[in-house]
Protein backbone atom coordinates (compact mmCIF):
# COMPACT_ATOMS: atom_id res chain seq x y z
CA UNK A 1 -35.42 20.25 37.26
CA UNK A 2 -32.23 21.67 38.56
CA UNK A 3 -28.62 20.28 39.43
CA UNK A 4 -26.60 21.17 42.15
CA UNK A 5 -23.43 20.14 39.87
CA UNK A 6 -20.54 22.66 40.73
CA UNK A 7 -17.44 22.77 38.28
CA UNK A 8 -14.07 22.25 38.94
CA UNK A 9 -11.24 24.91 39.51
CA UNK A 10 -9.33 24.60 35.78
CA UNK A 11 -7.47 27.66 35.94
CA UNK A 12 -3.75 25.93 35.16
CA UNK A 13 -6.07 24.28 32.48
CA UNK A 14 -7.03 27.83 31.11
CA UNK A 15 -3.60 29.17 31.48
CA UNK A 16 -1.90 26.26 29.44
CA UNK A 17 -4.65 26.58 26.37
CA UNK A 18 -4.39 29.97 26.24
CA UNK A 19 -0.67 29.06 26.08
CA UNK A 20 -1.13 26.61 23.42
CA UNK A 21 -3.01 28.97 21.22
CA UNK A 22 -0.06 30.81 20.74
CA UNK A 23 1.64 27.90 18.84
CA UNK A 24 -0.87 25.80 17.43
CA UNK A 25 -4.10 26.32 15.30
CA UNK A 26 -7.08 26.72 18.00
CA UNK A 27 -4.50 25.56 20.62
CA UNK A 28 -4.34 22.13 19.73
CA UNK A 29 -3.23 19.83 17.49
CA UNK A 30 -6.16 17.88 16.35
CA UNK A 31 -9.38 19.49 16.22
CA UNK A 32 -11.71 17.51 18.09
CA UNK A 33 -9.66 18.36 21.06
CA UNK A 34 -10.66 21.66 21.00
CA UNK A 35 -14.23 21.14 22.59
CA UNK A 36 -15.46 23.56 20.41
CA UNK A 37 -18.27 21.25 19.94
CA UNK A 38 -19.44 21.11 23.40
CA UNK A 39 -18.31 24.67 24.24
CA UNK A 40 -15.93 25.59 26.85
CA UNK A 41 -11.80 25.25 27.39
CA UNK A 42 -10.47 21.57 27.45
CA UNK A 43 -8.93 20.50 30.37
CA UNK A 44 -5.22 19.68 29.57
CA UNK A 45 -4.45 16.11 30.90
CA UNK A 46 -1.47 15.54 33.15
CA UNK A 47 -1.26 11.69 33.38
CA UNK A 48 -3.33 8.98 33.17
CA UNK A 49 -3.27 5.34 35.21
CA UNK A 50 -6.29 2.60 34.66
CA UNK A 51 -9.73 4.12 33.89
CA UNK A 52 -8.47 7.28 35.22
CA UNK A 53 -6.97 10.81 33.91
CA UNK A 54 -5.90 13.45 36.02
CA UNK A 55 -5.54 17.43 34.54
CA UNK A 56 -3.01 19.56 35.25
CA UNK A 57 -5.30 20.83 37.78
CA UNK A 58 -5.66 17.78 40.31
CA UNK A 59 -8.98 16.84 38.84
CA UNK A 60 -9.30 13.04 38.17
CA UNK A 61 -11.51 11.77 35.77
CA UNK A 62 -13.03 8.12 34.40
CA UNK A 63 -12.17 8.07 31.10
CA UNK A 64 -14.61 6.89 28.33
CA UNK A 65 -12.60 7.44 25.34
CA UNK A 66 -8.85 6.09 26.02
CA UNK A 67 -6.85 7.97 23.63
CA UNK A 68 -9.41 7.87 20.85
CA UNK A 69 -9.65 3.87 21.39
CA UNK A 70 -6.25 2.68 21.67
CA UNK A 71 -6.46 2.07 25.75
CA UNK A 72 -8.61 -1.51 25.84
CA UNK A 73 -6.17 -2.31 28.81
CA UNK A 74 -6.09 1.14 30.86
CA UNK A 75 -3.82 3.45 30.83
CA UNK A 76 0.32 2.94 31.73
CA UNK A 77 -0.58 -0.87 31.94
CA UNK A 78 2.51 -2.33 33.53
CA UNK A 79 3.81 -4.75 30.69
CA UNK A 80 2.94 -2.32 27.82
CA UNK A 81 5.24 0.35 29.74
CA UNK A 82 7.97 -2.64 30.37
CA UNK A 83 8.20 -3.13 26.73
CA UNK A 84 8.37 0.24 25.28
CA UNK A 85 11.24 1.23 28.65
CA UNK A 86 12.99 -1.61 27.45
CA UNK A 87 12.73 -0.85 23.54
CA UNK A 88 13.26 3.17 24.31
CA UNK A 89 16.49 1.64 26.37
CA UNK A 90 17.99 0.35 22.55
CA UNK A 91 17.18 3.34 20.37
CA UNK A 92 14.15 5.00 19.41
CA UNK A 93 14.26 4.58 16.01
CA UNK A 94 16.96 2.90 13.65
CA UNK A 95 15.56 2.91 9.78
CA UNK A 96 16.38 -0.41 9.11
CA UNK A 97 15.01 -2.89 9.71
CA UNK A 98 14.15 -5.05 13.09
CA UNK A 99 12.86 -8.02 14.03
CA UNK A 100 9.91 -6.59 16.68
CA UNK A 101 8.63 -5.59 12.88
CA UNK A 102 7.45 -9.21 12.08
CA UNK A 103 7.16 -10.20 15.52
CA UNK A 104 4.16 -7.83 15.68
CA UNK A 105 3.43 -8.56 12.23
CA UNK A 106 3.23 -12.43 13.31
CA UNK A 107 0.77 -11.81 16.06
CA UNK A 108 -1.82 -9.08 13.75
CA UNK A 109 -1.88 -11.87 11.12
CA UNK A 110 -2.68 -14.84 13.91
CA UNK A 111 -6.11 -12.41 14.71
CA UNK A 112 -6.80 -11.15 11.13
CA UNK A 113 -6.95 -14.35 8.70
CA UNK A 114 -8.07 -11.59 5.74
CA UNK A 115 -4.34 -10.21 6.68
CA UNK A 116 -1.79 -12.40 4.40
CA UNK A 117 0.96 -9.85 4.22
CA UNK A 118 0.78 -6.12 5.58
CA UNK A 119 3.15 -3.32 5.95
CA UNK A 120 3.17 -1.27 9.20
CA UNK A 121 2.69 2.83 8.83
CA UNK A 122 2.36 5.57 11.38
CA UNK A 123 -0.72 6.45 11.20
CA UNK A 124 -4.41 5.30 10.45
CA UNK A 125 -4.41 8.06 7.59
CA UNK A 126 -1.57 6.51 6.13
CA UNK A 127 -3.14 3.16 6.32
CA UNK A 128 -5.97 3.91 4.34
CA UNK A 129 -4.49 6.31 2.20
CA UNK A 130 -1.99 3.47 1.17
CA UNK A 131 -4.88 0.57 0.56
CA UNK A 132 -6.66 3.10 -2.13
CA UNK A 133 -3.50 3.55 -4.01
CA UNK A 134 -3.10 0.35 -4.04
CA UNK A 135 -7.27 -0.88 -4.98
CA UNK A 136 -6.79 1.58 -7.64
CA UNK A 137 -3.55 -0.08 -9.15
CA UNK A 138 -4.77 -3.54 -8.46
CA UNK A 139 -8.05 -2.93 -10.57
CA UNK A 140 -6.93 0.19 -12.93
CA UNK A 141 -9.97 1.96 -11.98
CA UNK A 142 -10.49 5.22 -10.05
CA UNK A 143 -13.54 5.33 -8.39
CA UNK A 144 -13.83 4.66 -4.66
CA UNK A 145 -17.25 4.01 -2.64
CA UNK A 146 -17.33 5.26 0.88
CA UNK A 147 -20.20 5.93 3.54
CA UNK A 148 -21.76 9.09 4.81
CA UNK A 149 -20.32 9.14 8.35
CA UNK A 150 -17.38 7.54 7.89
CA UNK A 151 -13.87 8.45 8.04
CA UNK A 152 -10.89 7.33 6.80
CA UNK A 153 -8.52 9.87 7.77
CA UNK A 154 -7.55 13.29 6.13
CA UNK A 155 -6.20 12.22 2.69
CA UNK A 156 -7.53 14.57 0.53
CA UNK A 157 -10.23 12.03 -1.08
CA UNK A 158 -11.57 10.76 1.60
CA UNK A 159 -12.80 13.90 3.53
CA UNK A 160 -16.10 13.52 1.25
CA UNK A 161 -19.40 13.08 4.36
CA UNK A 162 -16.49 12.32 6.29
CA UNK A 163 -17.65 12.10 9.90
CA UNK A 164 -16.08 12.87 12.80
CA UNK A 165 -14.51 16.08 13.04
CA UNK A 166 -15.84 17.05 10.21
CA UNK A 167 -19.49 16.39 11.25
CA UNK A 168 -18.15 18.12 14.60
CA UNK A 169 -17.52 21.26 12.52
CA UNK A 170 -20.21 20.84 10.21
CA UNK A 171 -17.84 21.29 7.35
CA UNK A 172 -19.18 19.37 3.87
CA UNK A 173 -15.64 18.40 3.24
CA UNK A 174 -12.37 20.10 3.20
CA UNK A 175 -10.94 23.83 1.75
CA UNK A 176 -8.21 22.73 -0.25
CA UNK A 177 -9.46 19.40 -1.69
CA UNK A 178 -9.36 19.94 -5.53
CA UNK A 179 -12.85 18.90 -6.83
CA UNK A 180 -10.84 16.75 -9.53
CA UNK A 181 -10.01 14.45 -6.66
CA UNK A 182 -13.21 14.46 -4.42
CA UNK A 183 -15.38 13.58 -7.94
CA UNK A 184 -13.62 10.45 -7.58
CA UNK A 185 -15.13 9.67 -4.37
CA UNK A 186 -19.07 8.27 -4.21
CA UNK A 187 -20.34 8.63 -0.18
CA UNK A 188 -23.73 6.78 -0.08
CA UNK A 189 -25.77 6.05 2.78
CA UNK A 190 -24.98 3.47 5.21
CA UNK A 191 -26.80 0.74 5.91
CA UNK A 192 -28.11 0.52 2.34
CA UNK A 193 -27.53 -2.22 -0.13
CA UNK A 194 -29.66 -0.80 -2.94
CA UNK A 195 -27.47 2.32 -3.27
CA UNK A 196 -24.26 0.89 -3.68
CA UNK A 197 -25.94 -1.32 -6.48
CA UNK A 198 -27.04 1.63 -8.23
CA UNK A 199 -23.79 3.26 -7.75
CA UNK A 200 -22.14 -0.07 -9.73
CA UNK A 201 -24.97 0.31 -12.34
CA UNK A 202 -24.06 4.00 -12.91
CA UNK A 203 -20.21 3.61 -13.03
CA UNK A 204 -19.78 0.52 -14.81
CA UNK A 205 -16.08 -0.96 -14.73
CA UNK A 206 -15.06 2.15 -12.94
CA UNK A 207 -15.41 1.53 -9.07
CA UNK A 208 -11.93 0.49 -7.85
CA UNK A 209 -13.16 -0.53 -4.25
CA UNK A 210 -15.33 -0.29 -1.24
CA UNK A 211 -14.03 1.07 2.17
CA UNK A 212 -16.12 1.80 4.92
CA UNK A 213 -15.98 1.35 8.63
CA UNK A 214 -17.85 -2.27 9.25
CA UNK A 215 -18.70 -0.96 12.73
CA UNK A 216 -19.05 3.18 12.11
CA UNK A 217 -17.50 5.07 14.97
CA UNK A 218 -16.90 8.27 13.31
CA UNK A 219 -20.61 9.47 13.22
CA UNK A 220 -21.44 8.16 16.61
CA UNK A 221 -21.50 4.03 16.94
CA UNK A 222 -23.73 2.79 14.24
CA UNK A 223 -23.85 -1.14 13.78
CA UNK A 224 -23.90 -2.70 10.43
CA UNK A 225 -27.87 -4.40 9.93
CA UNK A 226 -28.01 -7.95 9.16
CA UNK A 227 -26.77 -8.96 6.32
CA UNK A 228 -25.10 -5.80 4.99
CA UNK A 229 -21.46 -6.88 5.41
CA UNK A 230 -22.11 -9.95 3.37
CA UNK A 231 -23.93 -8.20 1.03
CA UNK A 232 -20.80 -5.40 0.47
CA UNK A 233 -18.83 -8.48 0.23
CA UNK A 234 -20.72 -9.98 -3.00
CA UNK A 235 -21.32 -6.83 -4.47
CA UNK A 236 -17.38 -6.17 -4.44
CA UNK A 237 -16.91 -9.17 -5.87
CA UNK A 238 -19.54 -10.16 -8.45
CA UNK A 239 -18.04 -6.18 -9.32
CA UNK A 240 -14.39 -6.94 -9.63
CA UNK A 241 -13.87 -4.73 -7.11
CA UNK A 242 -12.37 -4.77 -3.88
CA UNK A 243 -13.50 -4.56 0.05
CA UNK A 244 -11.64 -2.45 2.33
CA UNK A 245 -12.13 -3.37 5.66
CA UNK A 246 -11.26 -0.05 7.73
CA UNK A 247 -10.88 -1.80 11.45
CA UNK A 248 -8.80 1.36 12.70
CA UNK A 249 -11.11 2.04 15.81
CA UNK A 250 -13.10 -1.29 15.54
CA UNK A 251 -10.01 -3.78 15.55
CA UNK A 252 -9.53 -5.82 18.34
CA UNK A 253 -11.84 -3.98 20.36
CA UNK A 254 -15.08 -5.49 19.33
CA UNK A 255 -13.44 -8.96 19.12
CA UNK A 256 -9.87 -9.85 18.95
CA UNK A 257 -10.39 -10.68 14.80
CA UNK A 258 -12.55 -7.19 15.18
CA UNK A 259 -15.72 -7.12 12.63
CA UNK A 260 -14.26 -9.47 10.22
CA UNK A 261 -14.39 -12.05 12.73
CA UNK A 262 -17.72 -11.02 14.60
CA UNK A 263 -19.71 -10.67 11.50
CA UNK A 264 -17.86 -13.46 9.64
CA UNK A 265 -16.61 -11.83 6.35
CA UNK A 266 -14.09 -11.37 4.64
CA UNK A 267 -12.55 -8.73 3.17
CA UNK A 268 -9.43 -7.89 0.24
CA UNK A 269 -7.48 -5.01 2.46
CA UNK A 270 -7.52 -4.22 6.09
CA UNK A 271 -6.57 -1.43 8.08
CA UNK A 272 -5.73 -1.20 11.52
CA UNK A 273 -4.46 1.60 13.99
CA UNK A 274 -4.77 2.51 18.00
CA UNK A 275 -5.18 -0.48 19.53
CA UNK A 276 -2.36 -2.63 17.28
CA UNK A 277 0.10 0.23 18.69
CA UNK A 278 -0.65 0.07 22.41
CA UNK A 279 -1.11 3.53 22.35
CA UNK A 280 2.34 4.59 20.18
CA UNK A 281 1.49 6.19 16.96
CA UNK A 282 0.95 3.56 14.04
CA UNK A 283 -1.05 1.95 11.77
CA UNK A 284 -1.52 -0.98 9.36
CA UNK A 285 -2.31 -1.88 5.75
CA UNK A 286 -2.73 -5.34 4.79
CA UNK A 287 -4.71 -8.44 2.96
CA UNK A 288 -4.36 -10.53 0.19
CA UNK A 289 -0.92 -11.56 -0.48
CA UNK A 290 -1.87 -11.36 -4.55
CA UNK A 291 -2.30 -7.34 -3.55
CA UNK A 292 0.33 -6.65 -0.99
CA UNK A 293 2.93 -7.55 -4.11
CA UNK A 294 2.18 -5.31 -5.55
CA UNK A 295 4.00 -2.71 -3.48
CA UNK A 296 7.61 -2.19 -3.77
CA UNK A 297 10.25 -3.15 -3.89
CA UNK A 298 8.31 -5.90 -5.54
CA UNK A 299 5.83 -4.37 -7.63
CA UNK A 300 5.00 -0.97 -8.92
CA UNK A 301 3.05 0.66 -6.10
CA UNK A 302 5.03 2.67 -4.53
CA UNK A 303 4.99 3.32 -0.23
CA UNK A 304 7.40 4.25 2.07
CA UNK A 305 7.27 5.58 5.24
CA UNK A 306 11.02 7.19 7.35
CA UNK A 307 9.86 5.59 11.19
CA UNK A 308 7.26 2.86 9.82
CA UNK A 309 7.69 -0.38 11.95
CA UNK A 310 8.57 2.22 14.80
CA UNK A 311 10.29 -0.10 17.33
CA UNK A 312 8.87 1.83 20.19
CA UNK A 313 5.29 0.91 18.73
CA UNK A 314 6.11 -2.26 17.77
CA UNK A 315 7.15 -2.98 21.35
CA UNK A 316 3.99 -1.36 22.84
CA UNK A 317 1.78 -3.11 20.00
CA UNK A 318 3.50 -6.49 20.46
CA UNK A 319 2.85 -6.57 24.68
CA UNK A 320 -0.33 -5.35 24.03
CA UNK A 321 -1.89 -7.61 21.17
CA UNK A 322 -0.16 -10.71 22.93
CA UNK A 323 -1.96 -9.76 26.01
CA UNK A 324 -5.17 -10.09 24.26
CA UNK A 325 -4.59 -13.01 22.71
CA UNK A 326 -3.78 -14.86 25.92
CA UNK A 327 -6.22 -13.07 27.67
CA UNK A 328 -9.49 -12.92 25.18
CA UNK A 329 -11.66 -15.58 27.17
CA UNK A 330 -11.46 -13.03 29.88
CA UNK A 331 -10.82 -9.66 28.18
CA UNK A 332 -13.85 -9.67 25.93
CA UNK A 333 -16.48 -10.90 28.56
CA UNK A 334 -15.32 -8.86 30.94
CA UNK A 335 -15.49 -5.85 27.93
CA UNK A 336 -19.05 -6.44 27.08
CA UNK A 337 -20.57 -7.23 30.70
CA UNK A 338 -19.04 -3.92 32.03
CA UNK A 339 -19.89 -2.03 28.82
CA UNK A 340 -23.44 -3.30 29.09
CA UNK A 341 -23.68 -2.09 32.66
CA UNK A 342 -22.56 1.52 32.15
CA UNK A 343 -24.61 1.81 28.97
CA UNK A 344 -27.85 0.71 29.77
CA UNK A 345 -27.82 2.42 33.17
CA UNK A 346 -27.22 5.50 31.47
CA UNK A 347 -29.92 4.86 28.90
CA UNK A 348 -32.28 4.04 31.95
CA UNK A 349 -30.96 7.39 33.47
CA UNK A 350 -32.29 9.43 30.60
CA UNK A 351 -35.82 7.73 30.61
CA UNK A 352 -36.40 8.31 33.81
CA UNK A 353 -35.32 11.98 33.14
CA UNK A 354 -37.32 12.28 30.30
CA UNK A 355 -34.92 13.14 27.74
CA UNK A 356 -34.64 10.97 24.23
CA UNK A 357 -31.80 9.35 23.75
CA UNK A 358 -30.97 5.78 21.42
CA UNK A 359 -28.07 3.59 22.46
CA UNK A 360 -25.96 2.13 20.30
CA UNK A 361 -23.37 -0.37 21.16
CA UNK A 362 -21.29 -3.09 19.71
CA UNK A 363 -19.20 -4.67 22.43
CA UNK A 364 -17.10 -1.53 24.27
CA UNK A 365 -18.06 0.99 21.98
CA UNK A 366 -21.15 2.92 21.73
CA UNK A 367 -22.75 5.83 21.57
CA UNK A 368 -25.91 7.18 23.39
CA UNK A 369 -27.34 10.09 20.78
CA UNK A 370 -29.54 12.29 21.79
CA UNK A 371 -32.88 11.44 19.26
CA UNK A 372 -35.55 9.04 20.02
CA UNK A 373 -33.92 7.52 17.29
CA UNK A 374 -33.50 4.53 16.07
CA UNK A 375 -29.74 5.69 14.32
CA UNK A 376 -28.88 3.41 11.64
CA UNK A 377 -26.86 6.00 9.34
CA UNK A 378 -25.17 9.37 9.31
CA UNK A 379 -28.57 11.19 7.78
CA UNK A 380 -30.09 9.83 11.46
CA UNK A 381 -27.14 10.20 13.47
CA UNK A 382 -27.37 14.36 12.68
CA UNK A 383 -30.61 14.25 13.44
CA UNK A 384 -29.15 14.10 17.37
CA UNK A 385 -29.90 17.35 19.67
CA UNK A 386 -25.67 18.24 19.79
CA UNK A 387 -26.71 21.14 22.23
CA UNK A 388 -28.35 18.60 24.81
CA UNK A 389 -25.25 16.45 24.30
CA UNK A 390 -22.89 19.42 25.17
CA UNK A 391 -25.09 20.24 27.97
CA UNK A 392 -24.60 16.08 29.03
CA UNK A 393 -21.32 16.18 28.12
CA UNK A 394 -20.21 19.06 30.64
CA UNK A 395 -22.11 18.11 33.61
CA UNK A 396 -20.39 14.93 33.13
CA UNK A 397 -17.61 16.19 33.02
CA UNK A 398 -17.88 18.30 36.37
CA UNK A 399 -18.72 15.44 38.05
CA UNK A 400 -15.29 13.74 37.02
CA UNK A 401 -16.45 11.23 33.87
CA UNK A 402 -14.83 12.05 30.58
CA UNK A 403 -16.92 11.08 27.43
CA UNK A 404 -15.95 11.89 23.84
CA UNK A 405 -15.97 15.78 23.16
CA UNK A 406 -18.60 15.12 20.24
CA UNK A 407 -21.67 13.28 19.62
CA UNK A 408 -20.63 12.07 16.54
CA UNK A 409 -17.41 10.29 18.30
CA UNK A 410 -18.21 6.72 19.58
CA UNK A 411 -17.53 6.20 23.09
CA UNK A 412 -14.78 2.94 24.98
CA UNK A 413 -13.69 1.69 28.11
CA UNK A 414 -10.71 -0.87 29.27
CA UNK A 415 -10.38 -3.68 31.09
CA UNK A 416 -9.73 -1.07 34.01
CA UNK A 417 -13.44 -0.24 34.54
CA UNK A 418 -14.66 -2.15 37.02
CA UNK A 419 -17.91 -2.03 39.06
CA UNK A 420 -17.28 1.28 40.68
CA UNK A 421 -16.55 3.01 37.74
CA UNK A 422 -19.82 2.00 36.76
CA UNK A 423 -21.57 3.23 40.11
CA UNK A 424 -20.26 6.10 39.73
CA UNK A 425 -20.56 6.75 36.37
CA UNK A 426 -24.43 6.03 36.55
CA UNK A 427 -24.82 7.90 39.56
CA UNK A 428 -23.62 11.08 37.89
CA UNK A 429 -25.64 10.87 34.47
CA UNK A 430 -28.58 11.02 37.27
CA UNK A 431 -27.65 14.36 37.64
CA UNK A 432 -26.28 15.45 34.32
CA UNK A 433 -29.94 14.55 32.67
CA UNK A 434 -30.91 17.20 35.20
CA UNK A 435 -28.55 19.80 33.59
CA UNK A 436 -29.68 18.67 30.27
CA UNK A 437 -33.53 19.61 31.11
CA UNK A 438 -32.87 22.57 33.01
C-alpha cells in the first residue's frame, strides 16, 4: 500500500524547539512532550479553541488528548475563561486563605462520597505523594502496593513499573531513587487478585496501602476486569490496610463520581488532578475524615503547600466541575456516543487495513494498541508494535489529528467533538493504516 499523505510546513515549529533546547532538558519541560517516542520535532502549539489546536505554524489540529485530560469541555470554554479573568482580575495568588477554596471543595465532595475532607495541592504528584505519607502514618507500616503500568507521579517511590513516560523511555525506574526507598514499593501485575494476596501473605502486618489507577491510563487504557475493584477493596480491608483510589486522569471523565462511582466501590483516599482544575495546575488528596485529621494543624502529618487552593484554579475548577454537574445527563452521553464513534471507526479502519490493533475504552478514554491483543495489563500492553504506532501516530498527525505522543498514554476528547470531528478523524486513519503498512 502507499499514502499520498504530505506533511506540513513546521519550520517556526523547528526554529522554536531548537530554541527551547537551549534552556530546558531535551527542549521541553516534561518528557513525553518531546516525541522522542514517535520520532520527529513536536510541533509547538499556539492556541487552542474547542476540539482544535493550532501551532505556531498555522496548522490546526483535532485534538485527542486535551492537555493530558483536563479539557472534557474543549478548549478556552467561555465560562471557564470568565471565571479565571474575573479571579486573575483580584490577585493571582494571596496565601491565605479564600473562600473559592471550599466552594470548590463543596462541589468535589457532592461527586466523590469516598471524599469526607480533602486538601487541595498543585499537582497530581503532590496528591499522591501526600496520601502515602499519610497511609503510612495512619497504619505505621511502610510498605506500599502499586501496579505495573501505573503511575502516580514522580515521587521518588512511586517511579517503580511506573508507566507512562517511563514505559515511553523504557527506563525500569528512575537514576537517583535510593534503592532504600524503592524496596518499599511492591508493583504487581494488574488485573490480578492472586498476586496481591500473596504479596499480603509475604509481608504480613507490613503493607500500609494499595494505590493504583482503577481505570489505568498510564500504560495505554486498560479497564479493571470484573470484580477486581471489589476484590482490592476486601483485600485492603480484611488487611488493615488502606485503598488509594488514584482518579487523577480517570475523575470525572469516565463518570462525574469517576471509577468509584462507575464500578461502585469505595475507597479510604482519593486523588484527583486535571479535570478538578479546569485546566490550571492542581490537584487533590482526600477521604475519610478519621484520616484527613490526621494532617496538621490537627494531627501529626505534616503538608503544606505556598499556592495550594490557587484561586486562579479554584475559579477554573469551580466553573468547570459545576458545569458538569448541571450538565451530566447530557455531558456523559454525549462523551460516550461520540467516543464510541471515533473509536470503533478507527478500529474498523485498521481491519480493513490489515494491521492488529485491540481497543480499549472506558467512556472518553481509550487506547487503540497496536497487538492483536487482548491488553489487560502492562506485561500485554508492551507487547504493542510502538514503531507501527509512531508510524500511525505521524500520518495522523499530517493529516491534522493529534493523538497522544505514546502508545502507552491513553487517549480523550471533549464535549467539543462533534460529528465532523469524527468524519474526519476516521477518514484520515484510512490513510494513516496505509503509512503504517507501507
Amino acid at each position: 500500500m502507499s499514502s499520498s499523505i504530505s506533511t506540513p510546513d513546521r519550520t517556526r515549529s523547528q526554529a522554536l524547539q531548537q530554541r527551547a533546547e537551549r534552556f530546558f532538558p531535551g527542549g521541553v519541560n516534561s518528557p513525553v512532550r518531546a516525541f522522542r517516542a514517535v520520532g520527529g520535532a513536536p510541533p509547538f502549539i499556539a492556541s487552542a479553541q474547542g476540539a482544535y489546536l493550532t501551532d505556531a505554524d498555522g496548522n490546526r489540529y483535532i485534538d485527542y488528548f486535551g492537555s493530558w485530560g483536563p479539557m472534557i469541555l474543549g478548549h478556552a470554554f467561555p465560562p471557564v475563561v470568565e471565571a479565571i479573568q474575573q479571579a486573575a482580575s483580584r490577585s493571582a495568588s494571596f496565601g491565605a486563605s479564600t473562600a473559592a477554596e471550599a466552594d470548590l471543595a463543596e462541589r468535589v465532595v457532592a461527586c466523590y462520597p469516598a471524599i469526607e475532607k480533602l486538601r487541595f495541592v498543585s499537582s497530581g504528584t503532590e496528591a499522591t505523594m501526600s496520601a502515602i505519607r499519610l497511609a503510612r502514618a495512619a497504619t505505621n507500616r511502610k510498605i506500599i502496593v502499586k501496579f505495573e503500568g501505573c503511575y502516580h507521579g514522580h515521587a521518588d517511590g512511586l517511579l517503580v513499573k511506573a508507566g507512562s513516560g517511563v514505559a515511553t523511555f523504557g527506563i525500569p525506574g528512575s537514576a537517583g531513587v535510593p534503592e532504600e526507598i524503592a524496596h518499599l514499593t511492591l508493583a504487581l501485575p494488574f488485573n490480578d487478585l492472586s498476586a496481591v494476596e500473596a504479596a499480603f501473605a509475604a509481608h504480613p502486618g507490613q503493607i500500609a496501602a494499595i494505590i493504583l489507577e482503577p481505570v489505568v491510563g498510564n500504560a495505554g487504557c486498560i479497564a479493571p476486569e470484573p470484580g477486581y475493584l471489589a476484590g482490592l477493596r476486601a483485600l485492603t480491608t480484611r488487611e488493615g490496610a488502606l485503598l488509594i483510589a488514584d482518579e487523577v486522569m480517570c475523575g470525572f471523565r469516565i463518570a462525574l463520581g469517576g471509577a468509584l462511582q462507575l464500578y461502585g466501590v469505595d475507597a479510604d483516599l482519593v486523588t484527583l488532578g486535571k479535570i478538578v482544575g479546569g485546566g490550571l495546575p492542581v490537584g487533590v488528596f482526600g477521604g475519610k475524615r478519621v484520616l484527613m485529621d490526621m494532617l496538621a494543624p490537627l494531627g501529626p502529618v505534616y503538608q503544606a503547600g505556598t499556592l495550594s487552593g490557587n484561586p486562579l484554579a479554584m475559579a477554573a475548577g469551580f466553573a468547570t466541575i459545576g458545569y458538569l454537574q448541571a450538565h451530566a445527563a447530557e455531558v456523559y452521553p454525549r462523551l460516550e456516543a461520540t467516543s464510541k464513534a471515533v473509536t470503533e471507526g478507527v478500529a474498523r479502519a485498521a481491519a480493513k487495513a490489515g494491521v492488529p490493533v485491540t481497543l480499549n475504552r472506558v467512556g472518553a478514554m481509550w487506547t487503540w494498541f497496536f497487538t492483536p491483543g487482548p491488553v489487560t495489563n502492562y506485561g500485554q500492553a508492551a507487547q504493542s508494535d510502538t514503531g507501527a504506532f509512531g508510524r500511525f501516530h505521524h500520518a495522523m498527525l499530517d493529516q491534522g489529528i493529534w493523538l497522544p505522543p505514546s502508545q502507552f498514554e491513553a487517549a480523550f476528547l471533549s464535549t467539543a467533538h462533534g460529528p465532523a470531528e469524527v468524519e474526519a478523524t476516521l477518514a484520515a486513519a484510512g490513510e494513516a493504516f496505509k503509512a503504517v503498512r507501507a
